[in-house]
C-alpha atoms as a PDB file:
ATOM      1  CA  UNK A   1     -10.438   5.328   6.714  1.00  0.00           C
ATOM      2  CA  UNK A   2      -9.374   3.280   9.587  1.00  0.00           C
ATOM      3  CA  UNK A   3      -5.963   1.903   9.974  1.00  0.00           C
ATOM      4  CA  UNK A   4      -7.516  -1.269   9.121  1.00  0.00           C
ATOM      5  CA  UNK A   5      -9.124  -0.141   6.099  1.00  0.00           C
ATOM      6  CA  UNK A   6      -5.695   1.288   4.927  1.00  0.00           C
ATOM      7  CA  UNK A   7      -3.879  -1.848   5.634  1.00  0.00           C
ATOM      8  CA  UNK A   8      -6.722  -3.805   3.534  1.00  0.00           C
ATOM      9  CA  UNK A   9      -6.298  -1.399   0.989  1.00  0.00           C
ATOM     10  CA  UNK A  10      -2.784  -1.797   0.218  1.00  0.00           C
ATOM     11  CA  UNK A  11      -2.812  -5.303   0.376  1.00  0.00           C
ATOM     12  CA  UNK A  12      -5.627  -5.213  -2.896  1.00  0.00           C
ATOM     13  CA  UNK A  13      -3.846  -2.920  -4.682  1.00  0.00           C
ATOM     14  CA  UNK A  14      -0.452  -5.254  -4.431  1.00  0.00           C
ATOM     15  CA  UNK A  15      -2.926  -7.957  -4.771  1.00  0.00           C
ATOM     16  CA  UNK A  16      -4.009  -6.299  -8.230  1.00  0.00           C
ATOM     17  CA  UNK A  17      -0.344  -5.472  -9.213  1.00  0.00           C
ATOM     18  CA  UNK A  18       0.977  -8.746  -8.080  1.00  0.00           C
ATOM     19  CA  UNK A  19      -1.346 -11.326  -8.513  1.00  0.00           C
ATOM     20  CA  UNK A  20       0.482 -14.274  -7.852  1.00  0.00           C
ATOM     21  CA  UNK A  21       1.344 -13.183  -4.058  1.00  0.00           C
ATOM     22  CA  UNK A  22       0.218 -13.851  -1.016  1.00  0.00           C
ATOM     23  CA  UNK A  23      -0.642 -11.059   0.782  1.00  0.00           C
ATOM     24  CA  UNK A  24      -2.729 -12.804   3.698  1.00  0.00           C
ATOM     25  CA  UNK A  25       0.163 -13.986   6.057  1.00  0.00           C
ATOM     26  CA  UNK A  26       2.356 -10.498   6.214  1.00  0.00           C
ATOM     27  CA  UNK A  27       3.885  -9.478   9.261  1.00  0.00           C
ATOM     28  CA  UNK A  28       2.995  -5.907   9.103  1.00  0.00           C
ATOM     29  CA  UNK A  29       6.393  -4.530  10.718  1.00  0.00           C
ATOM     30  CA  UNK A  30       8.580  -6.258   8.268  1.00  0.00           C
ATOM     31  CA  UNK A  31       9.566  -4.935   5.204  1.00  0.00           C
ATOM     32  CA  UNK A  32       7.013  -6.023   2.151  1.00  0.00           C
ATOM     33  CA  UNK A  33      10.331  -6.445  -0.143  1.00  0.00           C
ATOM     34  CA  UNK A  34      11.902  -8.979   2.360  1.00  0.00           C
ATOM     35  CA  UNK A  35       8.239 -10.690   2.441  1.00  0.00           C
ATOM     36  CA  UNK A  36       7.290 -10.514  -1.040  1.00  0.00           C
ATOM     37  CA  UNK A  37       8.893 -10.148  -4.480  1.00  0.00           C
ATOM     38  CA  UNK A  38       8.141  -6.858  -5.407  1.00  0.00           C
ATOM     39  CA  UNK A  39      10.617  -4.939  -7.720  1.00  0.00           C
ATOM     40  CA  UNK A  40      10.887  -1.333  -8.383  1.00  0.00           C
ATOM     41  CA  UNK A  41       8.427  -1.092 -10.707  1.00  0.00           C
ATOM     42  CA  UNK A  42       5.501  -3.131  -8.966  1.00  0.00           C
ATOM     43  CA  UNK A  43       6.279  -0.173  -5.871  1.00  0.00           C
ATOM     44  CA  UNK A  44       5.697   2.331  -8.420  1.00  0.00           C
ATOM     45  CA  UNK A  45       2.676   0.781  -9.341  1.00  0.00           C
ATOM     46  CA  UNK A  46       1.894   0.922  -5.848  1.00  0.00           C
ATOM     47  CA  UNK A  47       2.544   4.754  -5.763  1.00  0.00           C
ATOM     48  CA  UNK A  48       0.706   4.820  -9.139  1.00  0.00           C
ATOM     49  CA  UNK A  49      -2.711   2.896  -7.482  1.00  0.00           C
ATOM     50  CA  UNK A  50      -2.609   4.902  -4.646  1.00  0.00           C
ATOM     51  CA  UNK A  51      -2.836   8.117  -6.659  1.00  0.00           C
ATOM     52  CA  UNK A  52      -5.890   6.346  -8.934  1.00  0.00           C
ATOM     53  CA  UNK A  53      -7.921   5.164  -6.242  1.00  0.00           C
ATOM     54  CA  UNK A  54      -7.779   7.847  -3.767  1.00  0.00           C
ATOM     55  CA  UNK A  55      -5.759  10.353  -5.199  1.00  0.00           C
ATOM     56  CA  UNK A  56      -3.123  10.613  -2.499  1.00  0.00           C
ATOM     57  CA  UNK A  57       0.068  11.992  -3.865  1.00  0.00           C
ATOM     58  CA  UNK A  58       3.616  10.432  -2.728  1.00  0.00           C
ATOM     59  CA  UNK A  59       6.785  12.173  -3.387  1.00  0.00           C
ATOM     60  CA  UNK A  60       9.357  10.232  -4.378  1.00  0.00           C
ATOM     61  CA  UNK A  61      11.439  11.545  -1.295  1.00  0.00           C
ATOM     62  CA  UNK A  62       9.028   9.768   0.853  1.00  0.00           C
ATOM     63  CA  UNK A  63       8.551   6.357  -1.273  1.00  0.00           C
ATOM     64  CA  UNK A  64      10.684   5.125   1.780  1.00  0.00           C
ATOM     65  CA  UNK A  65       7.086   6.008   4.423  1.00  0.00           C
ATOM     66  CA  UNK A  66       5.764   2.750   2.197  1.00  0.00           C
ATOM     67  CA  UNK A  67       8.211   0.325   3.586  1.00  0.00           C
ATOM     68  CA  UNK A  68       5.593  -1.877   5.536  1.00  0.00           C
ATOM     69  CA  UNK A  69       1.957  -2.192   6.259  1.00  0.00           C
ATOM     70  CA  UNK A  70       2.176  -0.360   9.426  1.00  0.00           C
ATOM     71  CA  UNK A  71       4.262   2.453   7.952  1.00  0.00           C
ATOM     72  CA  UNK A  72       2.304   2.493   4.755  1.00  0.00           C
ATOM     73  CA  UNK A  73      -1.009   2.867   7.654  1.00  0.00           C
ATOM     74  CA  UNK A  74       1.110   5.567   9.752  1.00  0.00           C
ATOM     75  CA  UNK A  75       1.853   7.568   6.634  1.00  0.00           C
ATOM     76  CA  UNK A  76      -1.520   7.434   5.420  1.00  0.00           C
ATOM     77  CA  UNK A  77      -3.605   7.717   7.719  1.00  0.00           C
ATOM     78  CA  UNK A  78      -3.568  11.565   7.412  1.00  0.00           C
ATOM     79  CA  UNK A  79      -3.910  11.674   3.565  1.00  0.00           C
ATOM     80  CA  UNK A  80      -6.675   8.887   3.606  1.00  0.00           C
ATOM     81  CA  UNK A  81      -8.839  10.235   6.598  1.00  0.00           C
ATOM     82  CA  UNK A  82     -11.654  10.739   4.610  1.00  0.00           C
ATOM     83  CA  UNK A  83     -11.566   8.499   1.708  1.00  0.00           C
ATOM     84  CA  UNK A  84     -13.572   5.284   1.003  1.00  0.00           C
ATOM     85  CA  UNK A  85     -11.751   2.041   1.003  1.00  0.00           C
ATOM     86  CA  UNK A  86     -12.002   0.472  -2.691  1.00  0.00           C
ATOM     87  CA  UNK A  87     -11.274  -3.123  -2.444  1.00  0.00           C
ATOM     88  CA  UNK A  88     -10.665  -4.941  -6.086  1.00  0.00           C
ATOM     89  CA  UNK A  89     -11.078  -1.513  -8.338  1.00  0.00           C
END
């Protein structure tokens, strides 16, 4: 998966999670907390998507990798190298 693709992917699964953001105007750098409302639970849904879709595993020491977009792609990119993106699953 491209950085792209993982950056597209994230954005459908808080799109699934949170329905009622908008996910199509984030700065990528910023924090998705300061940009959206997402509470503790929504990120572990996050976590919890992640791990259904493509079974990539996050440890809860490293929840903090998931800050942004572009960390969320950084982080990823290794565990997601050879995954398929799966947009609205």
């Amino acid at each position: 998966m491209t950085r792209e693709d993982i950056i597209l992917a994230v954005k459908d699964i808080i799109n699934t999670i949170a329905p009622d953001e908008d996910t199509s105007s984030l700065n990528e750098d910023e924090r998705l907390r300061d940009q959206i409302e997402l509470d503790s639970m929504d990120f572990l849904d996050i976590v919890m998507e992640l791990r259904k879709r493509y079974g990539v595993q996050v440890p809860e020491e490293e929840y903090g990798e998931l800050a942004s977009l572009s960390s969320c792609a950084a982080y990823l990119a290794p565990k997601m190298q050879d995954k398929e993106l799966k947009v609205g699953s």
